[in-house]
PDB file of N, CA and C in Angstrom:
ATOM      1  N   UNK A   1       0.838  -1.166   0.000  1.00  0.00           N
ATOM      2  CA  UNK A   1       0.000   0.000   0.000  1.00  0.00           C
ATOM      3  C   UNK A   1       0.893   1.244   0.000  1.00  0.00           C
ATOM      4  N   UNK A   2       0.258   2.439  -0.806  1.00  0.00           N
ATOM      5  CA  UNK A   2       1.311   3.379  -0.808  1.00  0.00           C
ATOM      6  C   UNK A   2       0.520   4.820  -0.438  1.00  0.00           C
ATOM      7  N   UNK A   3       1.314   5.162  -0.080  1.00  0.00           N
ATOM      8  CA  UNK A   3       0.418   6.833   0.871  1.00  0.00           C
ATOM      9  C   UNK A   3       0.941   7.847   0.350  1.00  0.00           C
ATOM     10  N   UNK A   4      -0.040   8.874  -0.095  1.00  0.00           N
ATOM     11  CA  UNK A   4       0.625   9.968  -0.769  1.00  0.00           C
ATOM     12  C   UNK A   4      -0.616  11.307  -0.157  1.00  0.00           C
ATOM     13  N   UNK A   5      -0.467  12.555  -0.336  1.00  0.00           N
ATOM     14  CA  UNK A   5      -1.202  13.558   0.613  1.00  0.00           C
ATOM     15  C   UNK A   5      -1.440  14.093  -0.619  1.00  0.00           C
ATOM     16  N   UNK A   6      -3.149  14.257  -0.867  1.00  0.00           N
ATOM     17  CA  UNK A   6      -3.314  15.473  -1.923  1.00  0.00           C
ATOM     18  C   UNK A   6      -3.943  17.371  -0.917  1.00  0.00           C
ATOM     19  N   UNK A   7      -3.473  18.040  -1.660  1.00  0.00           N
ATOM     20  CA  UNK A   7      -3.879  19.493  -1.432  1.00  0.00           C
ATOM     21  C   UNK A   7      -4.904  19.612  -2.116  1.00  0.00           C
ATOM     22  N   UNK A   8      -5.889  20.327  -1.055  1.00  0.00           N
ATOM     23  CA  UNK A   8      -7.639  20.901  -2.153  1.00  0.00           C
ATOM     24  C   UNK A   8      -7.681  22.669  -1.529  1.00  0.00           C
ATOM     25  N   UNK A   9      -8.096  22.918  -2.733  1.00  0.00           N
ATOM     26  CA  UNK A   9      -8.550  24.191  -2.200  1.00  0.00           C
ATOM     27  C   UNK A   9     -10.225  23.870  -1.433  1.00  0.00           C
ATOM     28  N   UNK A  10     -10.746  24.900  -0.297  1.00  0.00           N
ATOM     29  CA  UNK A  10     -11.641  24.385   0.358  1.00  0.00           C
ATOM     30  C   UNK A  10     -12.673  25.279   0.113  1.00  0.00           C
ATOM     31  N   UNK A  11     -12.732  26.354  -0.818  1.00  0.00           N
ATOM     32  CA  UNK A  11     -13.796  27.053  -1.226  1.00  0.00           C
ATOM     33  C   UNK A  11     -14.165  26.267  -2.783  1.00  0.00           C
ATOM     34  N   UNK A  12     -13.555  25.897  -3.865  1.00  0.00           N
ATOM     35  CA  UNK A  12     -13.952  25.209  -4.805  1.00  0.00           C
ATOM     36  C   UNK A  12     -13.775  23.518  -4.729  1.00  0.00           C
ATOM     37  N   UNK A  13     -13.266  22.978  -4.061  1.00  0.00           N
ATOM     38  CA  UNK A  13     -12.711  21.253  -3.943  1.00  0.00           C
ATOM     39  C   UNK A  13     -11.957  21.183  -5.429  1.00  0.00           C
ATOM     40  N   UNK A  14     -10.860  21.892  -6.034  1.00  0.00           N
ATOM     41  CA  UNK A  14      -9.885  21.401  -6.751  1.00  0.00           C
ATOM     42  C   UNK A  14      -9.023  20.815  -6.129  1.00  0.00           C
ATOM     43  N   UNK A  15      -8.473  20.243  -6.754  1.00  0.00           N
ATOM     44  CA  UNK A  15      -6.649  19.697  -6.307  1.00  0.00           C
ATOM     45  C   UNK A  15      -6.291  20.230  -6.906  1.00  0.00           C
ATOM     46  N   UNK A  16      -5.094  20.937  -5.882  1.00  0.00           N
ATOM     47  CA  UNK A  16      -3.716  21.391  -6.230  1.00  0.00           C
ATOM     48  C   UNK A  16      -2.854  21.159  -6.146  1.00  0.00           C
ATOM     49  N   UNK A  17      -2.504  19.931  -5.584  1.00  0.00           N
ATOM     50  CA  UNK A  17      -1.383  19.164  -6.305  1.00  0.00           C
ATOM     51  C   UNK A  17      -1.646  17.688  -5.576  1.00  0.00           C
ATOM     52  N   UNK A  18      -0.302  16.906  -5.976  1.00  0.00           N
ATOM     53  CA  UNK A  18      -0.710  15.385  -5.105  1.00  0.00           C
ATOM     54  C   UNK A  18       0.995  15.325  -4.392  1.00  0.00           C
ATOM     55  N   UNK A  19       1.109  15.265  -3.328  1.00  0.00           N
ATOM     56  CA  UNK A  19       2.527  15.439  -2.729  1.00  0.00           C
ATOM     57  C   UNK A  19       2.814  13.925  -2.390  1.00  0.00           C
ATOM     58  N   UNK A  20       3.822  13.347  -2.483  1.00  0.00           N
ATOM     59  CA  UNK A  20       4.982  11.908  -1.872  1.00  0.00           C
ATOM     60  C   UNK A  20       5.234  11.932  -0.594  1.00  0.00           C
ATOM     61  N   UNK A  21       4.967  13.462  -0.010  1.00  0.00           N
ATOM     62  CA  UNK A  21       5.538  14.239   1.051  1.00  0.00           C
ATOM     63  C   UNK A  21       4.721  14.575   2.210  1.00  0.00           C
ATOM     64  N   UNK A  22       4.507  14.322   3.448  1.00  0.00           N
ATOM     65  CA  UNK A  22       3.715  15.474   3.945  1.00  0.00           C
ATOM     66  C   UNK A  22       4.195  16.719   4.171  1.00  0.00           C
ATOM     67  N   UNK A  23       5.383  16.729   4.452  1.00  0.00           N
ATOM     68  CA  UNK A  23       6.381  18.222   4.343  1.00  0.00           C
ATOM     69  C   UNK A  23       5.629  18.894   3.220  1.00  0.00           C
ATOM     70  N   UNK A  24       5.839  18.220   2.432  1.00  0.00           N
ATOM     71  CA  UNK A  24       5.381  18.805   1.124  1.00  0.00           C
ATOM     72  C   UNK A  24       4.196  19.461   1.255  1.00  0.00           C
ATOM     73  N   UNK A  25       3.098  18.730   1.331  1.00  0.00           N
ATOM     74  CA  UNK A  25       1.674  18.874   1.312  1.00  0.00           C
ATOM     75  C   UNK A  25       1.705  19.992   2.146  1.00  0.00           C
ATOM     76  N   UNK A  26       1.943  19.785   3.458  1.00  0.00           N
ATOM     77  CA  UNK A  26       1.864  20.973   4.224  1.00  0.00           C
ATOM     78  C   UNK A  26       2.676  22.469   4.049  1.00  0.00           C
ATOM     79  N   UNK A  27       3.956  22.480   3.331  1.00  0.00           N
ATOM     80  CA  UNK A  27       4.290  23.882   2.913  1.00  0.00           C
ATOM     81  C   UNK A  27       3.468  24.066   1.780  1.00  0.00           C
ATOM     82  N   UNK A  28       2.563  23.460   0.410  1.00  0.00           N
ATOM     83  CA  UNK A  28       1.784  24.084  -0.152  1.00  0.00           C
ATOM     84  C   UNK A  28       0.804  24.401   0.750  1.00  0.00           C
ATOM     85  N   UNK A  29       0.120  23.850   1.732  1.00  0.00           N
ATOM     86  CA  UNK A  29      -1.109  24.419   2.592  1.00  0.00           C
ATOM     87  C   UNK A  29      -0.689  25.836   3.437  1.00  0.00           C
ATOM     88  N   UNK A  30       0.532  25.719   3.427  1.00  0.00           N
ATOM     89  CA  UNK A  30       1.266  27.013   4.484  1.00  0.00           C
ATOM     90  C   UNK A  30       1.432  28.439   3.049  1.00  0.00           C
ATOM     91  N   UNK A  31       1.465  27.924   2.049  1.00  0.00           N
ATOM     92  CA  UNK A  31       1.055  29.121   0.963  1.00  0.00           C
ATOM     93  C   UNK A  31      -0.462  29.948   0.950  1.00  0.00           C
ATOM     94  N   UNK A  32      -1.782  29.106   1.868  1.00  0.00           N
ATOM     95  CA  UNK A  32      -2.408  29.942   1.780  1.00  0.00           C
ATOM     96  C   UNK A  32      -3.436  28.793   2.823  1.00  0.00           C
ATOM     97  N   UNK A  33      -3.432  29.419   4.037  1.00  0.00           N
ATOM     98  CA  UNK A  33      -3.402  28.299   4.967  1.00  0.00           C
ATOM     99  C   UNK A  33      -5.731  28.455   5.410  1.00  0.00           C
ATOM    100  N   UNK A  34      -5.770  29.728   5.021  1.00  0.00           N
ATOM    101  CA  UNK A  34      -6.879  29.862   4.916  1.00  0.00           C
ATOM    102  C   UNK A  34      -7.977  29.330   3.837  1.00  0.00           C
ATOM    103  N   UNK A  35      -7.776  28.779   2.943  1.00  0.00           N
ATOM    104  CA  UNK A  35      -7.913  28.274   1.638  1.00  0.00           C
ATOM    105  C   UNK A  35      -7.289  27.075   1.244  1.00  0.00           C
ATOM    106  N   UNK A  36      -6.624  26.261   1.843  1.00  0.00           N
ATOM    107  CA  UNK A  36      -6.296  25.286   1.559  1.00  0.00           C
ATOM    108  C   UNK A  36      -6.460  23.631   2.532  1.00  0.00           C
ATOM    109  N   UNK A  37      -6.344  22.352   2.512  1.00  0.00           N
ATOM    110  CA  UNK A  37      -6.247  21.365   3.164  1.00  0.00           C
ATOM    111  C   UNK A  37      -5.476  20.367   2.990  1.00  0.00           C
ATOM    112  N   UNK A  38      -5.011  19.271   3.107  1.00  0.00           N
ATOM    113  CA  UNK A  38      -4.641  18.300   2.655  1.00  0.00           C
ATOM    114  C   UNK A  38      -5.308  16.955   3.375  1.00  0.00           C
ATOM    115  N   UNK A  39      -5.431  16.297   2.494  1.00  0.00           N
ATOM    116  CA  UNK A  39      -5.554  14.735   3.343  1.00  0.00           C
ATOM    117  C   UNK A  39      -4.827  13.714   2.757  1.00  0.00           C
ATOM    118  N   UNK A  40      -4.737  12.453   3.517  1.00  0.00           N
ATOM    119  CA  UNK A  40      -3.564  11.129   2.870  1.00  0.00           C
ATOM    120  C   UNK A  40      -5.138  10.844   2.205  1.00  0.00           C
ATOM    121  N   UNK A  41      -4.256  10.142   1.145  1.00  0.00           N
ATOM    122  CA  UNK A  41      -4.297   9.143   0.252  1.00  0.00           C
ATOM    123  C   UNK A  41      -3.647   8.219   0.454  1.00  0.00           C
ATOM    124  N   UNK A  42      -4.949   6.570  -0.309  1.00  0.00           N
ATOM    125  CA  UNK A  42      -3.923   5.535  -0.122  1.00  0.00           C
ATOM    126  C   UNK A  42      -4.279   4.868  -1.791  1.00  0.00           C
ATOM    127  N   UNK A  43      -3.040   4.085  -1.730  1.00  0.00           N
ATOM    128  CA  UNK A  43      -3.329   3.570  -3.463  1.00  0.00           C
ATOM    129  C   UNK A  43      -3.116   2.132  -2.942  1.00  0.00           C
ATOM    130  N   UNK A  44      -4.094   1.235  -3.119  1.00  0.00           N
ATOM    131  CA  UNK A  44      -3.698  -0.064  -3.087  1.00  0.00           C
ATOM    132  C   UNK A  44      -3.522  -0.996  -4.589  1.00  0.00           C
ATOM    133  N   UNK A  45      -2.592  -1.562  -4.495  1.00  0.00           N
ATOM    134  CA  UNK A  45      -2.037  -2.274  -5.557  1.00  0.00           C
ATOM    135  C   UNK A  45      -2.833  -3.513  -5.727  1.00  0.00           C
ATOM    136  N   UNK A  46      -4.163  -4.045  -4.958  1.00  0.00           N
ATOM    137  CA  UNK A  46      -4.596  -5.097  -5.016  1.00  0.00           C
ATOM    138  C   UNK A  46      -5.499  -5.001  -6.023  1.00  0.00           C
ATOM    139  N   UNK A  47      -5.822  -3.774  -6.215  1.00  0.00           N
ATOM    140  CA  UNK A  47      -6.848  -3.228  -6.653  1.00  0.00           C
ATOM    141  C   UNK A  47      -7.208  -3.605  -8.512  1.00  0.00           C
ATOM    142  N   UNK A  48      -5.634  -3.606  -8.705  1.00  0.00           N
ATOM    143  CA  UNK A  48      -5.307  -3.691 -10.188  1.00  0.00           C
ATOM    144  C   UNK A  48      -5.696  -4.790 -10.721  1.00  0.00           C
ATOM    145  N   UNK A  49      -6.666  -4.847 -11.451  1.00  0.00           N
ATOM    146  CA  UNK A  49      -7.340  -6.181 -12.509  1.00  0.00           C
ATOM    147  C   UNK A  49      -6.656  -5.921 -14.176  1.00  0.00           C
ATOM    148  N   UNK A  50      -6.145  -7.302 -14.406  1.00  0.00           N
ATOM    149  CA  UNK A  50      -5.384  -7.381 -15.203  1.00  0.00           C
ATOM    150  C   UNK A  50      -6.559  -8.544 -16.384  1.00  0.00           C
ATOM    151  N   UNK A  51      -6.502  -8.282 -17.619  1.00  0.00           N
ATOM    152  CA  UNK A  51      -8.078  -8.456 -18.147  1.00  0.00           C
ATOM    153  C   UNK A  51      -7.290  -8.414 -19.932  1.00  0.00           C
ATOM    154  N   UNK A  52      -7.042  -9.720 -19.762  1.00  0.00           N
ATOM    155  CA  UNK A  52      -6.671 -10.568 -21.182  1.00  0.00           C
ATOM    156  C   UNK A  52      -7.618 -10.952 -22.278  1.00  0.00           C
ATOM    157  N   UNK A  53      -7.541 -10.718 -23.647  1.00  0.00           N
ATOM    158  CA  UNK A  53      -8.423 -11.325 -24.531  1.00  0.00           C
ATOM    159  C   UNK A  53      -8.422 -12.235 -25.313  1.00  0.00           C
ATOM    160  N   UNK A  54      -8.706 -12.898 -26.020  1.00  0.00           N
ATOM    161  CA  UNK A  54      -8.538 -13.740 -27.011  1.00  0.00           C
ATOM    162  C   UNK A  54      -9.282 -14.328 -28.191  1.00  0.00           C
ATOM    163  N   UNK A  55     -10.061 -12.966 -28.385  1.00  0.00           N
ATOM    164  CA  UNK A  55     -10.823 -13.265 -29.462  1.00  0.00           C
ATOM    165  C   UNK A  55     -10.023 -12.322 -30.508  1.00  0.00           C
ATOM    166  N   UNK A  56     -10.914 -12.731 -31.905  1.00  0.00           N
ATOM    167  CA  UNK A  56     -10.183 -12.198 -33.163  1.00  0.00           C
ATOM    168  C   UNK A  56      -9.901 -10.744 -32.984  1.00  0.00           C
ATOM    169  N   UNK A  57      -8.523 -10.036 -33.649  1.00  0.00           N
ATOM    170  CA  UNK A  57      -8.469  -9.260 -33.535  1.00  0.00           C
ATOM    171  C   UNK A  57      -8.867  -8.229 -34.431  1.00  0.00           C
ATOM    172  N   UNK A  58      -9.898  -7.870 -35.190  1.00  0.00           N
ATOM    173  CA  UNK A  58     -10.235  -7.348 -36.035  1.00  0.00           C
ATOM    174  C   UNK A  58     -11.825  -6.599 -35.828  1.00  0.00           C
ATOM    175  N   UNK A  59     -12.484  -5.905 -36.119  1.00  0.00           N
ATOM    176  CA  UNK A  59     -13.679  -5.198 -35.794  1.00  0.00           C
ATOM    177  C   UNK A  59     -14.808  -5.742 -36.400  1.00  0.00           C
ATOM    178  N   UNK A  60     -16.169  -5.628 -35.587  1.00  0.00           N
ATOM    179  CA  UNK A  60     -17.008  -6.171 -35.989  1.00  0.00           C
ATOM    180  C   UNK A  60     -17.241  -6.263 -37.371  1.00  0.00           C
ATOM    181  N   UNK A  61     -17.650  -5.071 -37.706  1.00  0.00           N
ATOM    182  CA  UNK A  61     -18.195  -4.819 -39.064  1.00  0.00           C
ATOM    183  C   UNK A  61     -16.934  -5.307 -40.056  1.00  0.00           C
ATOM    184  N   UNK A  62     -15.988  -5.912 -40.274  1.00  0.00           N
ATOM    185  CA  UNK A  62     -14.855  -6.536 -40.924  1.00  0.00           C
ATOM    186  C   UNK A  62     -15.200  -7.973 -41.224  1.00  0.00           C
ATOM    187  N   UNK A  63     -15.427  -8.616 -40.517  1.00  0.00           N
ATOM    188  CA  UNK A  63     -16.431  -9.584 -41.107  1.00  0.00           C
ATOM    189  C   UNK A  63     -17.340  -9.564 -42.197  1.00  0.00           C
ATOM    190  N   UNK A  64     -17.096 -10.699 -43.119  1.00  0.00           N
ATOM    191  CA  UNK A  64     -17.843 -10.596 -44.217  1.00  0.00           C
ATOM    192  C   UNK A  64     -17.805  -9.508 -45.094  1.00  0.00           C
ATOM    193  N   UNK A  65     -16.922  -8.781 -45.150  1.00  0.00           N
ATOM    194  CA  UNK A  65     -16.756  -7.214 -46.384  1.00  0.00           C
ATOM    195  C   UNK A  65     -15.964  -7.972 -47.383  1.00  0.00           C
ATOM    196  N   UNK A  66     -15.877  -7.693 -48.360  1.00  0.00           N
ATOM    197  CA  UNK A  66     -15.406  -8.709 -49.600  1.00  0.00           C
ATOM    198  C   UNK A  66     -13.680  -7.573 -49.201  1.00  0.00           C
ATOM    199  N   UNK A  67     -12.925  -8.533 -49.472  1.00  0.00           N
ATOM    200  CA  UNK A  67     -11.612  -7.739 -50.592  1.00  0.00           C
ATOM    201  C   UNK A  67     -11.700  -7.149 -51.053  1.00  0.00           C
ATOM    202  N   UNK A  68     -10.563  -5.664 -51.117  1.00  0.00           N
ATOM    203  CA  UNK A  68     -10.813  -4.379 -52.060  1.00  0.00           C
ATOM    204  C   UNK A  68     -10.049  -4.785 -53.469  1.00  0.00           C
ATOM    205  N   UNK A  69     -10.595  -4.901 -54.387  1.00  0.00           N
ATOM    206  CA  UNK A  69      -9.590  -5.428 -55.491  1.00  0.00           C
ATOM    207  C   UNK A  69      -9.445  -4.624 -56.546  1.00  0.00           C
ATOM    208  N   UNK A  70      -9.871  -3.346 -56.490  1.00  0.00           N
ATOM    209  CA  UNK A  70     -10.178  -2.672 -57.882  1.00  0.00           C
ATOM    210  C   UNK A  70      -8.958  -1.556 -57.113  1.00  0.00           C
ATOM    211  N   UNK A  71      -8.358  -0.949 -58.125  1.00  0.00           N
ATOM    212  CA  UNK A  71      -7.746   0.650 -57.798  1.00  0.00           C
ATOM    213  C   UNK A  71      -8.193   1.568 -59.190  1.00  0.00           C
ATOM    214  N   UNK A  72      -8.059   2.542 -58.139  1.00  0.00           N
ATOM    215  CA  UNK A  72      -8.961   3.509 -59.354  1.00  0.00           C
ATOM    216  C   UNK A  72      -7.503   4.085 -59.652  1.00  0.00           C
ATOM    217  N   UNK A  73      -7.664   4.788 -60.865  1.00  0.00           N
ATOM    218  CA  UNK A  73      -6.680   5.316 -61.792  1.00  0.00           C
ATOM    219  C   UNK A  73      -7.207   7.000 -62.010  1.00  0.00           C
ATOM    220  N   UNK A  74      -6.433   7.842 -62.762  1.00  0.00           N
ATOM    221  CA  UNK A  74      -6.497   9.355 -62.635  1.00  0.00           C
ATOM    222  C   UNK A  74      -7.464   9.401 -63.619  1.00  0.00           C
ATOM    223  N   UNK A  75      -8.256   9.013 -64.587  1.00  0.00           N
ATOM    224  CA  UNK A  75      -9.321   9.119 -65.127  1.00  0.00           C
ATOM    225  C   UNK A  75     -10.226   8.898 -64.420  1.00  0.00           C
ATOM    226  N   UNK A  76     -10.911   8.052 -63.164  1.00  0.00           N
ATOM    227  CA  UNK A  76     -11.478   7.994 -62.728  1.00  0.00           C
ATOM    228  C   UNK A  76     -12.244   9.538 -61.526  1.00  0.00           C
ATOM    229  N   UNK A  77     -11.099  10.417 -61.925  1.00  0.00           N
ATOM    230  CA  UNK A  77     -11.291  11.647 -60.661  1.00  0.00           C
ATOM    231  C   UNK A  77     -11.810  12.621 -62.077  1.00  0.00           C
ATOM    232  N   UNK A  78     -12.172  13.687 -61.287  1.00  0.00           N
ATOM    233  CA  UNK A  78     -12.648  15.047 -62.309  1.00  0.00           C
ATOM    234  C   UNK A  78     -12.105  16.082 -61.481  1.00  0.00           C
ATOM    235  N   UNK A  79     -10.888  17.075 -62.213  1.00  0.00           N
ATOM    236  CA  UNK A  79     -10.146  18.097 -62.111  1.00  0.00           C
ATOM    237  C   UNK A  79     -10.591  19.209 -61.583  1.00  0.00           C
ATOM    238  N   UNK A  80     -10.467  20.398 -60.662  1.00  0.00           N
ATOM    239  CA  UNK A  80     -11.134  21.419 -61.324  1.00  0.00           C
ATOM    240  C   UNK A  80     -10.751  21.927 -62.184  1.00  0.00           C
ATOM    241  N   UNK A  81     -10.852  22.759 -62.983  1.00  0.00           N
ATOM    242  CA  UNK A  81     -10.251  23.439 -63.774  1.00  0.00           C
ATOM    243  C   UNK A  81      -9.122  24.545 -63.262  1.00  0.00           C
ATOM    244  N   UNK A  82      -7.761  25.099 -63.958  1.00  0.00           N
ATOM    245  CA  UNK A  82      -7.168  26.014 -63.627  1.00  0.00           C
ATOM    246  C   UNK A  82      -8.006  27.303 -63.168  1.00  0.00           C
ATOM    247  N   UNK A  83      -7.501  28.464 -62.448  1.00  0.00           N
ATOM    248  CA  UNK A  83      -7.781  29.700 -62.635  1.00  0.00           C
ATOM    249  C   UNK A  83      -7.041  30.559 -63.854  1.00  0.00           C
ATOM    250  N   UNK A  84      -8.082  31.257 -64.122  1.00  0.00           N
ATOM    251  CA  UNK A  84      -7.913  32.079 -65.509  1.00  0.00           C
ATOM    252  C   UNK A  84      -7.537  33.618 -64.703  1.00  0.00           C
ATOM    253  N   UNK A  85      -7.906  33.799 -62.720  1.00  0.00           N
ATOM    254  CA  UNK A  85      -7.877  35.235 -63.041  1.00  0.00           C
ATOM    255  C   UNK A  85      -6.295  35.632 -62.587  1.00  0.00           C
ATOM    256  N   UNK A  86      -6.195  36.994 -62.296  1.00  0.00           N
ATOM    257  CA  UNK A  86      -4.972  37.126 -61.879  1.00  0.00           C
ATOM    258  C   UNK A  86      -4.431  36.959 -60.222  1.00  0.00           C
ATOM    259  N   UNK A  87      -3.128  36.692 -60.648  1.00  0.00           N
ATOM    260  CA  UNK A  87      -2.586  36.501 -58.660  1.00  0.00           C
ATOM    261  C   UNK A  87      -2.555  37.666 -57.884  1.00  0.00           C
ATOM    262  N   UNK A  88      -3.108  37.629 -56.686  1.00  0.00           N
ATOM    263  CA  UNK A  88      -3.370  38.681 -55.809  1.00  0.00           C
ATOM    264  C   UNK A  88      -1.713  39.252 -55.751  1.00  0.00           C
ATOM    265  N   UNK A  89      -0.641  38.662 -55.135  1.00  0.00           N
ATOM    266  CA  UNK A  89       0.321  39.293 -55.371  1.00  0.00           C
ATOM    267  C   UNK A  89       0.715  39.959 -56.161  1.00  0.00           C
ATOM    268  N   UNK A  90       0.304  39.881 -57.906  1.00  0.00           N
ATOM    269  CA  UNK A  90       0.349  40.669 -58.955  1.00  0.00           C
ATOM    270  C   UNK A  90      -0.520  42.521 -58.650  1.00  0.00           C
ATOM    271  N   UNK A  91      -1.428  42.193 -58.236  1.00  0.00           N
ATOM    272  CA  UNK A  91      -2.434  43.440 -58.042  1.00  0.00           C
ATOM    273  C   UNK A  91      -1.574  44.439 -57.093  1.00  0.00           C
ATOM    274  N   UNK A  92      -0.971  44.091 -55.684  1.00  0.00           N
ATOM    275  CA  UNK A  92      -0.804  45.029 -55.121  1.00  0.00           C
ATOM    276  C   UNK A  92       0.548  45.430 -55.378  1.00  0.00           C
ATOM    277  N   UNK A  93       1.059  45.839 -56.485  1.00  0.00           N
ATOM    278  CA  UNK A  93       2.598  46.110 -56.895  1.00  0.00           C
ATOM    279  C   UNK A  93       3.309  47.545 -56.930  1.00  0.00           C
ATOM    280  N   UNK A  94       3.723  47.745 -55.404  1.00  0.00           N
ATOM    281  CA  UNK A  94       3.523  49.499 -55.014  1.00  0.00           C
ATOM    282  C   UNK A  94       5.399  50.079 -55.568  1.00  0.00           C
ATOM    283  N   UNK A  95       5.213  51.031 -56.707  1.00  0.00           N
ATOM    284  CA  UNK A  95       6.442  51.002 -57.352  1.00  0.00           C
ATOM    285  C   UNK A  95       7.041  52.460 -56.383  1.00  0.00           C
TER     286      UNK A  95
END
């Protein structure tokens, strides 16, 4: 089990930080001692579920979709056409 002290502010309940330390915890609470708290935390390691699979690895909807076998080629797309007018950089040409 591992113990660590988080800081809250006590007018909104943020955390402001998570300290290793209580030294710690407590000189951030000594930054603004009216507005601030700390309490331990505990993290237990038992806690951790470890959760293996073994089904196919591929997505539902992948099933049953045929093979992509065709590629399309540059006839297959439509261009726009060039611009005919002039380049803005051309227009503003201050001599």
């Amino acid at each position: 089990m591992y113990d660590y002290w988080v800081v809250i502010d006590k007018t909104t309940g943020r955390v402001i930080s998570h300290c290793g330390e209580e030294t710690d915890a407590l000189m951030m609470v000594g930054f603004n001692p009216h507005k601030r708290t700390y309490r331990k935390q505990k993290f237990i390691m038992d806690q951790v579920i470890t959760v293996t699979s073994t089904t196919d690895k591929q997505l539902p909807g992948q099933h049953g979709l045929p093979a992509g076998m065709e590629k399309l080629s540059d006839k297959d797309f439509e261009y726009l056409p060039e611009s005919q007018s002039i380049p803005l950089d051309n227009l503003f040409v201050v001599e």
